[in-house]
Structure formats: C-alpha cells, structure tokens
PDB file of N, CA and C in Angstrom:
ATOM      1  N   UNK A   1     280.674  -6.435 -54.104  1.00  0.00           N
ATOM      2  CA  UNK A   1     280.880  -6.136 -55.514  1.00  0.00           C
ATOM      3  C   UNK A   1     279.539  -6.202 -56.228  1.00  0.00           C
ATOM      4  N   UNK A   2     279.076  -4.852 -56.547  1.00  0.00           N
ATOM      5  CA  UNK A   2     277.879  -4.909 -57.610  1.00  0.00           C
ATOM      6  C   UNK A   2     278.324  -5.730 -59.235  1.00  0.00           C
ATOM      7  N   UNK A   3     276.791  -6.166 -59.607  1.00  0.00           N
ATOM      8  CA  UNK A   3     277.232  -6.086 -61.336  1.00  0.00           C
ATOM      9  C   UNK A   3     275.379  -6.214 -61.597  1.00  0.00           C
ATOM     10  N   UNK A   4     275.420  -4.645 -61.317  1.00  0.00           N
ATOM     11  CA  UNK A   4     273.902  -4.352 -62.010  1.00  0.00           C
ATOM     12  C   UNK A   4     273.954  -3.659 -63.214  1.00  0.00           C
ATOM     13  N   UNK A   5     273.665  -4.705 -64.014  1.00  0.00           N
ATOM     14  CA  UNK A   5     273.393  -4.623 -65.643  1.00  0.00           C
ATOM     15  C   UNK A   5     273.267  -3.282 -66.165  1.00  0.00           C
ATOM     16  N   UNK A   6     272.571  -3.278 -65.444  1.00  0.00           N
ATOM     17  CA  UNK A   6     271.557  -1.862 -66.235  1.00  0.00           C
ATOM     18  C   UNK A   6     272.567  -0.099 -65.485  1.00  0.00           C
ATOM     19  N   UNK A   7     273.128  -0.590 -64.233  1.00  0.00           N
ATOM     20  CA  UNK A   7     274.227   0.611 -64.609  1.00  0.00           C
ATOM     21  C   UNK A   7     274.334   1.198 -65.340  1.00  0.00           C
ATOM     22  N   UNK A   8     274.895   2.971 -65.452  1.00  0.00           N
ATOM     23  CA  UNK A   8     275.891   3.226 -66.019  1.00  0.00           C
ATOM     24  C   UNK A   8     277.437   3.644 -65.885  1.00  0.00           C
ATOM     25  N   UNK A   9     277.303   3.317 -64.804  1.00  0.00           N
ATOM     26  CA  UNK A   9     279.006   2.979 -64.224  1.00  0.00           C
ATOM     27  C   UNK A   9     279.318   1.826 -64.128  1.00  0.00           C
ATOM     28  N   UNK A  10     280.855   1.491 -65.068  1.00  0.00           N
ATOM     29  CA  UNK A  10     281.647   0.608 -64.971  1.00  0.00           C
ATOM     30  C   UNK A  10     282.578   0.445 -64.715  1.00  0.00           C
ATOM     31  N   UNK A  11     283.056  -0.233 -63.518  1.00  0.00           N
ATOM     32  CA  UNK A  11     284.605   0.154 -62.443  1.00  0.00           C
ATOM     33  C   UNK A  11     285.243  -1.412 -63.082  1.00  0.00           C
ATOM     34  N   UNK A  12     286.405  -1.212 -63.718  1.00  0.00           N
ATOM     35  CA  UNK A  12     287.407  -2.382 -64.146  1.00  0.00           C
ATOM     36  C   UNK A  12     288.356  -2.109 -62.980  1.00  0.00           C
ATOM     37  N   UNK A  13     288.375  -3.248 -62.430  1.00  0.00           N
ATOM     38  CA  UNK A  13     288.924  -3.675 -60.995  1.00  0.00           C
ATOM     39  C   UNK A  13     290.368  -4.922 -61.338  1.00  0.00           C
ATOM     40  N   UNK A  14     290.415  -5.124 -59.891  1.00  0.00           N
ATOM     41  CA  UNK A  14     291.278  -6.171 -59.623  1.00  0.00           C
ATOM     42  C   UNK A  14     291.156  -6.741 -58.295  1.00  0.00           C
ATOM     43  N   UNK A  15     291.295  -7.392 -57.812  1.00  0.00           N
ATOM     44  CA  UNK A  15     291.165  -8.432 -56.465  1.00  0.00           C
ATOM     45  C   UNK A  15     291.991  -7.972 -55.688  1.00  0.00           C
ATOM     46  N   UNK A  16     293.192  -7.561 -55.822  1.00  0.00           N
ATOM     47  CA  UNK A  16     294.246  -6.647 -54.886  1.00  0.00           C
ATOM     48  C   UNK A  16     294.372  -5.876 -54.762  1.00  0.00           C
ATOM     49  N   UNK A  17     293.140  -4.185 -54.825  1.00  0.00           N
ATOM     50  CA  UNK A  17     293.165  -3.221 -55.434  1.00  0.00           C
ATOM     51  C   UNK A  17     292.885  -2.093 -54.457  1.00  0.00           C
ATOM     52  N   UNK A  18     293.311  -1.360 -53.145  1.00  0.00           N
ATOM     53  CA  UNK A  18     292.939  -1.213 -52.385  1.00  0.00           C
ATOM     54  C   UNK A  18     291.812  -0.202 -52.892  1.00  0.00           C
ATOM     55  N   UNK A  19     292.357   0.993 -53.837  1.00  0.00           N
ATOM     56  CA  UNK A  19     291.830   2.191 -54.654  1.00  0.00           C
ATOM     57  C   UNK A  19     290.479   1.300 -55.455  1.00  0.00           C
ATOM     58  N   UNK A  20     290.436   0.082 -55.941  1.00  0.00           N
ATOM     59  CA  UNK A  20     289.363  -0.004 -56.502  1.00  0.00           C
ATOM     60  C   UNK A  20     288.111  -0.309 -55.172  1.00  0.00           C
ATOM     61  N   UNK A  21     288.638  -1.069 -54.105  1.00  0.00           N
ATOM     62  CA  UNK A  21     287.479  -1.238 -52.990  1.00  0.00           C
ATOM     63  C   UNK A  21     287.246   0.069 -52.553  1.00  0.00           C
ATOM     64  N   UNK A  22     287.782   0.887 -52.796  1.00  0.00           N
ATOM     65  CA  UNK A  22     287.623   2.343 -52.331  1.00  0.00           C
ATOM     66  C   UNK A  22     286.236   2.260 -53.228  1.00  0.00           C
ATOM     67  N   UNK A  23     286.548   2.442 -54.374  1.00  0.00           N
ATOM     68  CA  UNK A  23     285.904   3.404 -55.362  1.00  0.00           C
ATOM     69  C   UNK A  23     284.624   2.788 -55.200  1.00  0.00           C
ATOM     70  N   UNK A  24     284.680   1.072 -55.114  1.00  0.00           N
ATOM     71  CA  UNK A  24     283.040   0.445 -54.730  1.00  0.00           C
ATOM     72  C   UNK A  24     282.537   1.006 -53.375  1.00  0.00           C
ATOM     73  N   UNK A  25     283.437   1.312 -52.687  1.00  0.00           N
ATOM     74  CA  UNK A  25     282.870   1.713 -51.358  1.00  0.00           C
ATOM     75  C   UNK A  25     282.115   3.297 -51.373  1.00  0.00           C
ATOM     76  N   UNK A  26     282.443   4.571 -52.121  1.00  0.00           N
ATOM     77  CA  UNK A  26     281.653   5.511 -52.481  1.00  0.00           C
ATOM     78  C   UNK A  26     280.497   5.374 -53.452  1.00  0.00           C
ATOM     79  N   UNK A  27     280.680   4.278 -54.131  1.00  0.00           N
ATOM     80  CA  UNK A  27     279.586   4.433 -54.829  1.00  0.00           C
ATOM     81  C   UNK A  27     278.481   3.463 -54.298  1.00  0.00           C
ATOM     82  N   UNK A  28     278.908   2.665 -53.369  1.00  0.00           N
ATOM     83  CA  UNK A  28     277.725   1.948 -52.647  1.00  0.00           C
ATOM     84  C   UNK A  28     277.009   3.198 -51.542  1.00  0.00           C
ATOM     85  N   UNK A  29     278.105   3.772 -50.973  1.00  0.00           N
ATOM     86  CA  UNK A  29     278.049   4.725 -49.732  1.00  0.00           C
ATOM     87  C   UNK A  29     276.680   5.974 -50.415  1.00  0.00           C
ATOM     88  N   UNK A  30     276.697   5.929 -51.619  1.00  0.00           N
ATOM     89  CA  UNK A  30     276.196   7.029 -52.363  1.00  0.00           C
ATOM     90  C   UNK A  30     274.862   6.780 -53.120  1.00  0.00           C
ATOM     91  N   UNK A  31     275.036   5.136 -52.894  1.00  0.00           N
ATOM     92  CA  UNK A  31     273.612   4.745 -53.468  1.00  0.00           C
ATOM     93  C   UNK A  31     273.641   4.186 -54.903  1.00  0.00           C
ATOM     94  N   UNK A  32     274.718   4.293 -56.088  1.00  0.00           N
ATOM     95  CA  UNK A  32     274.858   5.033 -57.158  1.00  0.00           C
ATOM     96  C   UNK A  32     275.093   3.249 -57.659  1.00  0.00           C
ATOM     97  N   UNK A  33     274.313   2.846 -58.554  1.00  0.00           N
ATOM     98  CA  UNK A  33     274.460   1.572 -58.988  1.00  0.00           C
ATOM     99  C   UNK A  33     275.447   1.515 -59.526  1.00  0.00           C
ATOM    100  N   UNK A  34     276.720   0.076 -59.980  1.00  0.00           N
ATOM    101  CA  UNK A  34     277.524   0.123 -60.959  1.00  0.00           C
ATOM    102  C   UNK A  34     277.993  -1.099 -61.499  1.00  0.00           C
ATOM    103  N   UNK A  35     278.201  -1.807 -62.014  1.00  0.00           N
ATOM    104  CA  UNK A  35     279.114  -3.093 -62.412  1.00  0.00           C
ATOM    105  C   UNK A  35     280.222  -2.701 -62.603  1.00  0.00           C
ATOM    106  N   UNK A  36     281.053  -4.014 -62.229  1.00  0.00           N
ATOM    107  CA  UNK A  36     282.451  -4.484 -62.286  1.00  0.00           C
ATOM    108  C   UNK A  36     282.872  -5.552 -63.179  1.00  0.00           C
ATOM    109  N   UNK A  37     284.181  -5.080 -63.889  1.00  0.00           N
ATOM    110  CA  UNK A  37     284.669  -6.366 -64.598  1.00  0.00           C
ATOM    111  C   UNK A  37     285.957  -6.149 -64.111  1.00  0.00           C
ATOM    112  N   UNK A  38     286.400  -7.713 -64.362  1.00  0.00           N
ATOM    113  CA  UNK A  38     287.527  -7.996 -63.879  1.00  0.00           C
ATOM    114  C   UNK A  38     288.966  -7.849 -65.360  1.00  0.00           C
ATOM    115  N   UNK A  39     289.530  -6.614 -64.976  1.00  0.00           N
ATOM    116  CA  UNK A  39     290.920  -6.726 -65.067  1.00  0.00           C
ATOM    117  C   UNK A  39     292.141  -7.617 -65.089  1.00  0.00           C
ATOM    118  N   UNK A  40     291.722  -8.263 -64.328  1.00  0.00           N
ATOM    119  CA  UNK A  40     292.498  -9.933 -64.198  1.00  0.00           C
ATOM    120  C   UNK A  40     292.505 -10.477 -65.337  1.00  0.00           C
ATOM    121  N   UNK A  41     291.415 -10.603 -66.420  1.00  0.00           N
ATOM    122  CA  UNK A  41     291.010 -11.352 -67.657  1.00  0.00           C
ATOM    123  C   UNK A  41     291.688 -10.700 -68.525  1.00  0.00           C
ATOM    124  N   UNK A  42     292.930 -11.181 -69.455  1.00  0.00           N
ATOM    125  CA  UNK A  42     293.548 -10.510 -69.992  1.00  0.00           C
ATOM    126  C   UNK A  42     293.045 -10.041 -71.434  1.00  0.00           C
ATOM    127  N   UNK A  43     292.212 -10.583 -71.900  1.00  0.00           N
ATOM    128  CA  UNK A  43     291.128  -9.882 -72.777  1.00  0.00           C
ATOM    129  C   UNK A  43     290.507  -8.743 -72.219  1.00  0.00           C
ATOM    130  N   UNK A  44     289.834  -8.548 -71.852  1.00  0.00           N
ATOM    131  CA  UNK A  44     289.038  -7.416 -71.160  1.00  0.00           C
ATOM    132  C   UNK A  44     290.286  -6.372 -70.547  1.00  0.00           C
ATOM    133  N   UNK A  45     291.853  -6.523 -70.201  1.00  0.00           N
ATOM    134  CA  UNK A  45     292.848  -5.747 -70.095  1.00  0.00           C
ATOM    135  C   UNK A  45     293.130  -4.843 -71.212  1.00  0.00           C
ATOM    136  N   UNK A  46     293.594  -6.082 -72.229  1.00  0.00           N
ATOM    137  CA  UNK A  46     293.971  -5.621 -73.435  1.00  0.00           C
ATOM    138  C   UNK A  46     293.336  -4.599 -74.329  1.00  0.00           C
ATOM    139  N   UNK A  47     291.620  -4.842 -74.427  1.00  0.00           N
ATOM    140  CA  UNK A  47     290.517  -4.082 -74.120  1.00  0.00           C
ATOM    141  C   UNK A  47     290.861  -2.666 -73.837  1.00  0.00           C
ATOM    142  N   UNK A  48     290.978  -2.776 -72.690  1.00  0.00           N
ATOM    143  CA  UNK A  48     290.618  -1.345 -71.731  1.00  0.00           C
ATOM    144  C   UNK A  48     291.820  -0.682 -72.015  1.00  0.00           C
ATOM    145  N   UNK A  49     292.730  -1.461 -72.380  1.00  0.00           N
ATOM    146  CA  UNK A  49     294.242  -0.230 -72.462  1.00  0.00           C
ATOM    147  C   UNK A  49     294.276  -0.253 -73.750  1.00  0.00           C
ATOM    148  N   UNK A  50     293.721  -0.675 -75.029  1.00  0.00           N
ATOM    149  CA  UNK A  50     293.378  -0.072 -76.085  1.00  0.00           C
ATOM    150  C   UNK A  50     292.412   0.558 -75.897  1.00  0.00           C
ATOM    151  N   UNK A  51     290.832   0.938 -75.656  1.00  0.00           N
ATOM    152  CA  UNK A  51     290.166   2.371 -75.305  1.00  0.00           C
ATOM    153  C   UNK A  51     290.437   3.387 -74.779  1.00  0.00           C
ATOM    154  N   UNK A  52     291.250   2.824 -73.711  1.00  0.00           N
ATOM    155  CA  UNK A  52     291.910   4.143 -72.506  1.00  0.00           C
ATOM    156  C   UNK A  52     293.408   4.787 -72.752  1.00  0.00           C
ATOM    157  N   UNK A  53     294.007   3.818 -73.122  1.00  0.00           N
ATOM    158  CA  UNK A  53     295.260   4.241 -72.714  1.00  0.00           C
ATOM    159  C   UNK A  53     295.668   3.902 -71.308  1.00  0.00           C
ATOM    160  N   UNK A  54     295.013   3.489 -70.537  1.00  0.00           N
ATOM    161  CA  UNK A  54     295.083   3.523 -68.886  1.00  0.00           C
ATOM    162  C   UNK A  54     295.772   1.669 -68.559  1.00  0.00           C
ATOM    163  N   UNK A  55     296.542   1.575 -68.085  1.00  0.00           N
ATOM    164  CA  UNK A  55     297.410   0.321 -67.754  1.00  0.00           C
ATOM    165  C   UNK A  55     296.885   0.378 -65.869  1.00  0.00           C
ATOM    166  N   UNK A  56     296.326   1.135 -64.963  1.00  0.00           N
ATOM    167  CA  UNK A  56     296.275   1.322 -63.843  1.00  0.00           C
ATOM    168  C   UNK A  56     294.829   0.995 -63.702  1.00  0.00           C
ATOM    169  N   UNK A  57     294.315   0.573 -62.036  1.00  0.00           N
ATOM    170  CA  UNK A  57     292.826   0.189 -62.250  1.00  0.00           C
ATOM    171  C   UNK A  57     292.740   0.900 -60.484  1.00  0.00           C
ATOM    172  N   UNK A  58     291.564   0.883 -60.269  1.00  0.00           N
ATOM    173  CA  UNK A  58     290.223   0.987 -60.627  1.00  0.00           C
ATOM    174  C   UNK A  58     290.421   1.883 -62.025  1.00  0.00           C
ATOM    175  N   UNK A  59     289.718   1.345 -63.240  1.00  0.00           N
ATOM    176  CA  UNK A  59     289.257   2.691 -64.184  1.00  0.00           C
ATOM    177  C   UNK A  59     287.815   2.660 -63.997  1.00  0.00           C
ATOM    178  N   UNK A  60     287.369   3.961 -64.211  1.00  0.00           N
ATOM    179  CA  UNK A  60     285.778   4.159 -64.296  1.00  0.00           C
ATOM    180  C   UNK A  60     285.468   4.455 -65.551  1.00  0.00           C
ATOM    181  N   UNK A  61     284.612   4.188 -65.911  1.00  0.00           N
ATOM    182  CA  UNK A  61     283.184   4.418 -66.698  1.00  0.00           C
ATOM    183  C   UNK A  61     282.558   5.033 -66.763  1.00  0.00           C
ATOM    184  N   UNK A  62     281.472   6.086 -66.942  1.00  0.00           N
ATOM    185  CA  UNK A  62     280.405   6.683 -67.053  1.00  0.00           C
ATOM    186  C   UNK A  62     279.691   6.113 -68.367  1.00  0.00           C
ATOM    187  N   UNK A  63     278.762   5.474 -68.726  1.00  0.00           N
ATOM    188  CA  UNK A  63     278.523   6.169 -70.199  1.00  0.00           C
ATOM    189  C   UNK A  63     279.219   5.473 -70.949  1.00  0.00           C
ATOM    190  N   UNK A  64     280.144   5.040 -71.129  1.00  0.00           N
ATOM    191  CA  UNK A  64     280.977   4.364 -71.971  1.00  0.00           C
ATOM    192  C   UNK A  64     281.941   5.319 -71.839  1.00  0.00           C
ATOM    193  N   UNK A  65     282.505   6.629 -71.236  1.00  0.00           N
ATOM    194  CA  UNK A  65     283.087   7.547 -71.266  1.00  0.00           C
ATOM    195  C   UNK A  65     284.351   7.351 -70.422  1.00  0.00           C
ATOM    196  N   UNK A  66     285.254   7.443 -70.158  1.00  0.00           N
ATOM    197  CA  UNK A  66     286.776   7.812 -69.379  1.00  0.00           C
ATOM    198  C   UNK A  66     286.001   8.728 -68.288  1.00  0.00           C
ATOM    199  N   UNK A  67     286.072   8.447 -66.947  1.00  0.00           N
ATOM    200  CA  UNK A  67     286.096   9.225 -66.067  1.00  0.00           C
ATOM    201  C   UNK A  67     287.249   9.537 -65.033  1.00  0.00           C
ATOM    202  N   UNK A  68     288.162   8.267 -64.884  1.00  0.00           N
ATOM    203  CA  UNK A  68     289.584   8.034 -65.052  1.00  0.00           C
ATOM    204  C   UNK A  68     289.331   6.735 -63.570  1.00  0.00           C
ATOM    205  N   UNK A  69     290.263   7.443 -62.592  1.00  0.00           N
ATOM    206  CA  UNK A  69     290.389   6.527 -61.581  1.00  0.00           C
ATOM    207  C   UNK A  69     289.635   6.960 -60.204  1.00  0.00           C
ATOM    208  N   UNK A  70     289.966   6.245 -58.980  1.00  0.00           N
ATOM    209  CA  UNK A  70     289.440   6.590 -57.859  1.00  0.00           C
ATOM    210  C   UNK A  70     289.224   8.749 -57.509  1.00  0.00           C
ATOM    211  N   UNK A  71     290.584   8.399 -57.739  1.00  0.00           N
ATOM    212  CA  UNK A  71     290.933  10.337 -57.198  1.00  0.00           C
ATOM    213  C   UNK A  71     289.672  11.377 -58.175  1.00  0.00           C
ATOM    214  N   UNK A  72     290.069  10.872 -59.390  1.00  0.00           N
ATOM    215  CA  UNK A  72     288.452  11.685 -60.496  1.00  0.00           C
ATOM    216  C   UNK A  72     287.471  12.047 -59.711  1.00  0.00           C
ATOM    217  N   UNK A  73     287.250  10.371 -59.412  1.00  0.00           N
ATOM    218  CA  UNK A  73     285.610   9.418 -58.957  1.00  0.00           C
ATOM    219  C   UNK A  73     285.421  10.833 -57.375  1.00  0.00           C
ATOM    220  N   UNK A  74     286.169  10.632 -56.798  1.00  0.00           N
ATOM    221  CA  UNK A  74     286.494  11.168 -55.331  1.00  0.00           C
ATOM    222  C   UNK A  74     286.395  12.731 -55.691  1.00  0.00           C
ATOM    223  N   UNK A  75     286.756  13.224 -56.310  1.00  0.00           N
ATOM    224  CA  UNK A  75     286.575  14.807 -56.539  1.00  0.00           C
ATOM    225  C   UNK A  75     285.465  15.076 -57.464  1.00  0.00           C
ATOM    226  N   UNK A  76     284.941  14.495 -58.273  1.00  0.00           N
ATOM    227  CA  UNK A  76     282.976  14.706 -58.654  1.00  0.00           C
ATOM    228  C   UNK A  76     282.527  14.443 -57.754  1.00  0.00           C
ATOM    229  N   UNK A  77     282.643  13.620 -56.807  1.00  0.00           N
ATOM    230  CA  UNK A  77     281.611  13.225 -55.766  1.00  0.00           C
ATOM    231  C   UNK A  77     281.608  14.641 -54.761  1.00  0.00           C
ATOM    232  N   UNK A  78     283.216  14.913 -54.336  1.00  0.00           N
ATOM    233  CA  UNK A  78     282.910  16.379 -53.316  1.00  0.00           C
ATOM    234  C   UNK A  78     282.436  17.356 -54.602  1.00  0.00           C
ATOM    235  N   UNK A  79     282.482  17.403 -55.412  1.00  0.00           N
ATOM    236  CA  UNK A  79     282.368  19.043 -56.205  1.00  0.00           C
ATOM    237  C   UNK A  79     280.647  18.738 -56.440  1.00  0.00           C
ATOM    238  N   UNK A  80     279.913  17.929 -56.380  1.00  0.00           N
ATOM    239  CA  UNK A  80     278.675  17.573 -56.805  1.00  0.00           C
ATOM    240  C   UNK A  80     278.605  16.985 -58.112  1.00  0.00           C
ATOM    241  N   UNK A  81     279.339  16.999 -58.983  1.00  0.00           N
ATOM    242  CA  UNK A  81     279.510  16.891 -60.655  1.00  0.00           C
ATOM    243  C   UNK A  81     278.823  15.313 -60.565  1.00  0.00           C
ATOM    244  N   UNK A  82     279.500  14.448 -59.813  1.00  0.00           N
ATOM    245  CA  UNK A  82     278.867  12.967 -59.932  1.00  0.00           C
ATOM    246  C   UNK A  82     277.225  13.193 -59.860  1.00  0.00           C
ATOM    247  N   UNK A  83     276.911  13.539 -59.110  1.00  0.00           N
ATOM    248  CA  UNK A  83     275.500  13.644 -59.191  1.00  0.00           C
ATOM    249  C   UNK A  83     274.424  14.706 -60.150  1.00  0.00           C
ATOM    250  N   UNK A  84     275.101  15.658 -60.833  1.00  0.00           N
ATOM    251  CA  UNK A  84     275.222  16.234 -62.181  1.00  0.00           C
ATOM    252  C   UNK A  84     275.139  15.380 -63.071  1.00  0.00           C
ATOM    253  N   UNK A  85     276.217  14.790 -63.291  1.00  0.00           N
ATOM    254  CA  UNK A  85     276.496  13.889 -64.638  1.00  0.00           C
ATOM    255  C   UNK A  85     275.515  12.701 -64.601  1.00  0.00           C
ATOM    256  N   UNK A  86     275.133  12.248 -63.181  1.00  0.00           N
ATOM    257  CA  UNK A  86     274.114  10.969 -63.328  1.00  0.00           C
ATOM    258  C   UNK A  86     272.670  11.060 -63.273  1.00  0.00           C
ATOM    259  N   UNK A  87     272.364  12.835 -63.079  1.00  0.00           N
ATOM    260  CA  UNK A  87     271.166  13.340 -62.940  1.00  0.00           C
ATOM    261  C   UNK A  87     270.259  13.448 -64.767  1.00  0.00           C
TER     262      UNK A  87
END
C-alpha cells in the first residue's frame, strides 16, 4: 500500500477489497505513484459519498476528479488514456 503525498491518484480502499488490491496492483505494475485512504474511517466514508455519490470502493481519484472504480482504472490503462491524463 502506497501513500505518496505528492501523488495524484487517490484510491479510497478497504482491507477486504479484492477490486481495490487489484487497482494497487496496476498502478504499482505501471509505475504510477498513488495514496490510499481508508474507507473504513467513517468520516472520510461519509466524505466520499457526499463528493461522489459512490457507496462502493476501490474509488479513484485523479486530480481531485471521479475516475470511478477498478473497471474505469482498467480500461484507461488498456486504451492509453491513463497515461494521457497523467502525462
């Protein structure tokens, strides 16, 4: 589990999450720095499903931006767009 500050990807996780170890696992696989917060903390929940709308996790980040979940994350990465958007 990264939590490099200076990222601009932020994956809100959970400890039981198979889709969120996924999502750390492409973006380590890819090189692509990111921090994690924990979902578990029901502040930082409450949080994220007032910005998002999203009750489901891994959510991603870009930017401060909605990029959504693993499947998103997983189809910028084949289309090239992830490396677009972080270029």
């Amino acid at each position: 589990m990264s939590t490099d500050s200076t990222s601009r990807i932020t994956l809100y996780v959970t400890n039981f999450c198979p889709y969120c170890r996924m999502a750390e696992r492409l973006l380590e696989t890819r090189g692509i720095p990111y921090k994690t917060l924990s979902a578990e903390d029901p502040s930082i929940r409450a949080e994220l499903i007032s910005s998002t709308g999203w009750r489901t996790v891994p959510v991603i980040m870009l930017d401060d931006k909605l990029v959504g979940g693993y499947q998103e994350l997983a189809m910028l990465d084949r289309s090239g767009r992830l490396s677009e958007m972080l270029a």
